[in-house]
C-alpha atoms as a PDB file:
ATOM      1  CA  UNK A   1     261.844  85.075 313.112  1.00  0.00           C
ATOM      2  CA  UNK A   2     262.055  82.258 315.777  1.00  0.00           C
ATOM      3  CA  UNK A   3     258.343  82.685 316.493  1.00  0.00           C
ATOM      4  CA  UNK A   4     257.592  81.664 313.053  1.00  0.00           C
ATOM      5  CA  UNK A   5     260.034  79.111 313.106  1.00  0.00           C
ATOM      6  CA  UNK A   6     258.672  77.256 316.388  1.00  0.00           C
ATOM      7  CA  UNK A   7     255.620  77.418 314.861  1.00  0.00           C
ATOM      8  CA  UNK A   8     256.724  75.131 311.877  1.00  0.00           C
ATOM      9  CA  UNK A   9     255.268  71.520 312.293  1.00  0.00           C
ATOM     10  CA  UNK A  10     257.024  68.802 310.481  1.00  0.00           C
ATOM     11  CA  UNK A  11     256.244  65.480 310.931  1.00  0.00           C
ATOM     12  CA  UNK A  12     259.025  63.032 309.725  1.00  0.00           C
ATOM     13  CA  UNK A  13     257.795  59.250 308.666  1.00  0.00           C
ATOM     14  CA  UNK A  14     260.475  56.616 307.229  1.00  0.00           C
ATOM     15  CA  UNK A  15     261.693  58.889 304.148  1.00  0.00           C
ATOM     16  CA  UNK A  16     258.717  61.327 304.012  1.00  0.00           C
ATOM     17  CA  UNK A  17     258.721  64.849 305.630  1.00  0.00           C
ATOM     18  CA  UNK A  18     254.997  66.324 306.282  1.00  0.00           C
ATOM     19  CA  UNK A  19     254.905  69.733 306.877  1.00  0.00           C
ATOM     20  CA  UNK A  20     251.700  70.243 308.470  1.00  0.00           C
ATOM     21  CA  UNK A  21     251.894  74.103 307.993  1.00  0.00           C
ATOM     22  CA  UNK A  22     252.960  74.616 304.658  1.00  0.00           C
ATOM     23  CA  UNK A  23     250.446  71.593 303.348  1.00  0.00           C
ATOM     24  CA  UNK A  24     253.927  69.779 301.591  1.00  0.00           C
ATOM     25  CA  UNK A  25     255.079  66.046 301.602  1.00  0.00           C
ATOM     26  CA  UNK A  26     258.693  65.644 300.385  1.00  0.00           C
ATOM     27  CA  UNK A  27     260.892  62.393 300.183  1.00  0.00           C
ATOM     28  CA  UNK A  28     264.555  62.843 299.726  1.00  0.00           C
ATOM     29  CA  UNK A  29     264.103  66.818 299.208  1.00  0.00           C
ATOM     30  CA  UNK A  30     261.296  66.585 296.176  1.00  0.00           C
ATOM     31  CA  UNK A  31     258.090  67.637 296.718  1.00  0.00           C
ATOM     32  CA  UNK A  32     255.308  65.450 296.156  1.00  0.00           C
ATOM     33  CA  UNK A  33     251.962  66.561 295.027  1.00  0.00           C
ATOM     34  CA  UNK A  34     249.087  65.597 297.047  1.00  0.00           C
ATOM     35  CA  UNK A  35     246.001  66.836 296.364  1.00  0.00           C
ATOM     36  CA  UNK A  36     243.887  68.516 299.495  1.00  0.00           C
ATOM     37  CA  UNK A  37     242.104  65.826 300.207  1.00  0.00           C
ATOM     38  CA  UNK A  38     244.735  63.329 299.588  1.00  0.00           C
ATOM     39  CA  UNK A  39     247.008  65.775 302.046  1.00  0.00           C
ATOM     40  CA  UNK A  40     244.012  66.135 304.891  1.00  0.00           C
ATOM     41  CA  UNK A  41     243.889  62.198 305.037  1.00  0.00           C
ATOM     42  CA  UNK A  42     247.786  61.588 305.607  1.00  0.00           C
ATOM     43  CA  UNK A  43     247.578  64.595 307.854  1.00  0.00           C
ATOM     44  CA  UNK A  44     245.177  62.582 310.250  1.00  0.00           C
ATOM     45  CA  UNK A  45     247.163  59.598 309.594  1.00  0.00           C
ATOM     46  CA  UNK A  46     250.369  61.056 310.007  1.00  0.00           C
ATOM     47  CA  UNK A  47     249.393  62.431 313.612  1.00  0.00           C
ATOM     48  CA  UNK A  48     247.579  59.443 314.708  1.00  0.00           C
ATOM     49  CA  UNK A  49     250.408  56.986 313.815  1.00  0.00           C
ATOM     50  CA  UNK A  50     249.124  53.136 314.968  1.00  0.00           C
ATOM     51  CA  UNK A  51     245.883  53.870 315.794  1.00  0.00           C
ATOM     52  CA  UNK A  52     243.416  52.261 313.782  1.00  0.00           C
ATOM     53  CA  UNK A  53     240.626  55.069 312.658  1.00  0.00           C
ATOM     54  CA  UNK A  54     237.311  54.156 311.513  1.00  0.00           C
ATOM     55  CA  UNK A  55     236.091  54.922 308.411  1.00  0.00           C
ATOM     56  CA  UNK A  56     233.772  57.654 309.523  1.00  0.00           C
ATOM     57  CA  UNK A  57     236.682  59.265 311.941  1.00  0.00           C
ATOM     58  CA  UNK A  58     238.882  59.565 308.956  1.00  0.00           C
ATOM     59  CA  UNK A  59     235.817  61.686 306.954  1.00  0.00           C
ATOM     60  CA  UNK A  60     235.020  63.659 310.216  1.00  0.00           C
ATOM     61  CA  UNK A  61     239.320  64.862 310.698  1.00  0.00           C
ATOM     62  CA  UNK A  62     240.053  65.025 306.939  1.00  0.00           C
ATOM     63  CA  UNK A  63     236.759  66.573 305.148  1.00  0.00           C
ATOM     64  CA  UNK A  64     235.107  67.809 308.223  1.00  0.00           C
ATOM     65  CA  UNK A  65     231.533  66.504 308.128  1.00  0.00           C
ATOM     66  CA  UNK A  66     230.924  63.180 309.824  1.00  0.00           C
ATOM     67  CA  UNK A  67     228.801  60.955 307.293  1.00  0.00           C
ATOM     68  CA  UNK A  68     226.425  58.085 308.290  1.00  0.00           C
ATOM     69  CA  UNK A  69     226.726  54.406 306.477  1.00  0.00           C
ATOM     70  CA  UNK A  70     229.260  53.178 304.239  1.00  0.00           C
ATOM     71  CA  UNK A  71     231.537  55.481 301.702  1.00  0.00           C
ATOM     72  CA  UNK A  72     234.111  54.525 299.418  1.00  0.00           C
ATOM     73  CA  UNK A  73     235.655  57.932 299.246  1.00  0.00           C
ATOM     74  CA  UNK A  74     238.169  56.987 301.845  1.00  0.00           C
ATOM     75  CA  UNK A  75     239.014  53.607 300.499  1.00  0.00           C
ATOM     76  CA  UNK A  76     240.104  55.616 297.370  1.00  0.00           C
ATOM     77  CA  UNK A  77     241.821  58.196 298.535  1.00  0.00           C
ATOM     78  CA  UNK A  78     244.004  55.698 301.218  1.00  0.00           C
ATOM     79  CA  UNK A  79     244.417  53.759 297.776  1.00  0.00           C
ATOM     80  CA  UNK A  80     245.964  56.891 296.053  1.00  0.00           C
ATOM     81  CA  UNK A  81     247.924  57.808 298.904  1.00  0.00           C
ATOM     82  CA  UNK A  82     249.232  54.219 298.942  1.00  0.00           C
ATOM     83  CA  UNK A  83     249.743  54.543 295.460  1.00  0.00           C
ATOM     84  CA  UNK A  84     251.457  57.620 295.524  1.00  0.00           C
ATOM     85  CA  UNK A  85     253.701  57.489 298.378  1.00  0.00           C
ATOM     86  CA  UNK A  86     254.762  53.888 297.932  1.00  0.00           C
ATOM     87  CA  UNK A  87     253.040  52.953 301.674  1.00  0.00           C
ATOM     88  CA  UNK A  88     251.099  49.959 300.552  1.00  0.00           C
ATOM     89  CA  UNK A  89     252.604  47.967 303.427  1.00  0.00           C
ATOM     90  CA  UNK A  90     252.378  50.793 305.770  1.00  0.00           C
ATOM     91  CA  UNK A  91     248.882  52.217 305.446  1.00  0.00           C
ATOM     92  CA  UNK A  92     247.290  48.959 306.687  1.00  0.00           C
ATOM     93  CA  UNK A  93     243.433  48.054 306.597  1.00  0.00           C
ATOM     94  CA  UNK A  94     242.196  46.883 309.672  1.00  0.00           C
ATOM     95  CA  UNK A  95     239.292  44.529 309.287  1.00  0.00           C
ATOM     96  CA  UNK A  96     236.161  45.906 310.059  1.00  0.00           C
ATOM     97  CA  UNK A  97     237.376  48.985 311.686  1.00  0.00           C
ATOM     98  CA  UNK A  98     238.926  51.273 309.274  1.00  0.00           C
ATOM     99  CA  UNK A  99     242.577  52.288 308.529  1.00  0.00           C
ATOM    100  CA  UNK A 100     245.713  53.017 310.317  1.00  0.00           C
ATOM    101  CA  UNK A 101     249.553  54.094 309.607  1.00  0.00           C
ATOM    102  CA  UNK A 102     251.613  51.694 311.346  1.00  0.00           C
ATOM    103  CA  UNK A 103     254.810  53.534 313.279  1.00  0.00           C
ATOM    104  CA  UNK A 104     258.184  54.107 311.471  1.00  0.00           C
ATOM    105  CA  UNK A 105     260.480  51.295 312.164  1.00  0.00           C
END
């Protein structure tokens, strides 16, 4: 039993609990529904807290496949996430580079 607990990986940010192995977000106890992709993306976020990720890095760590030119997917699934976790002061864009989390205060 304590091998499978040390192998639990939550991830605490302000009020939100990520648990990277069970694929949940939960804020104050309730579970929030994310969808894969929408998980996979505050995953990379999550574990990469302040440093600002390129478009292109966020599609290689969070669908797998690294993709060439410009793609909106990202923009709307940080929007969503923004949306949905209330972290539209938190999930900042960084001109001309990408995304990135800013630390818990």
């Amino acid at each position: 039993m304590d091998s499978i607990m040390n192998r639990k990986q939550d991830i605490l940010y302000k009020d939100l609990a990520v648990d990277l192995t069970a694929h949940r977000v939960s804020r104050a106890g309730h579970e929030l529904l994310l969808t894969p992709r929408e998980f996979a993306l505050l995953a990379v976020l999550v574990t990469h807290c302040d440093t600002a990720l390129s478009r292109s890095q966020l599609l290689e760590a969070a669908w797998g496949y690294a993709f060439i030119g410009e793609s909106r997917t990202v923009d709307v699934h940080i929007n969503r996430l923004r949306r949905k976790l209330g972290l539209q002061n938190d999930i900042q864009t960084v001109y001309k580079v990408g995304y990135r989390l800013n630390s818990a205060i």
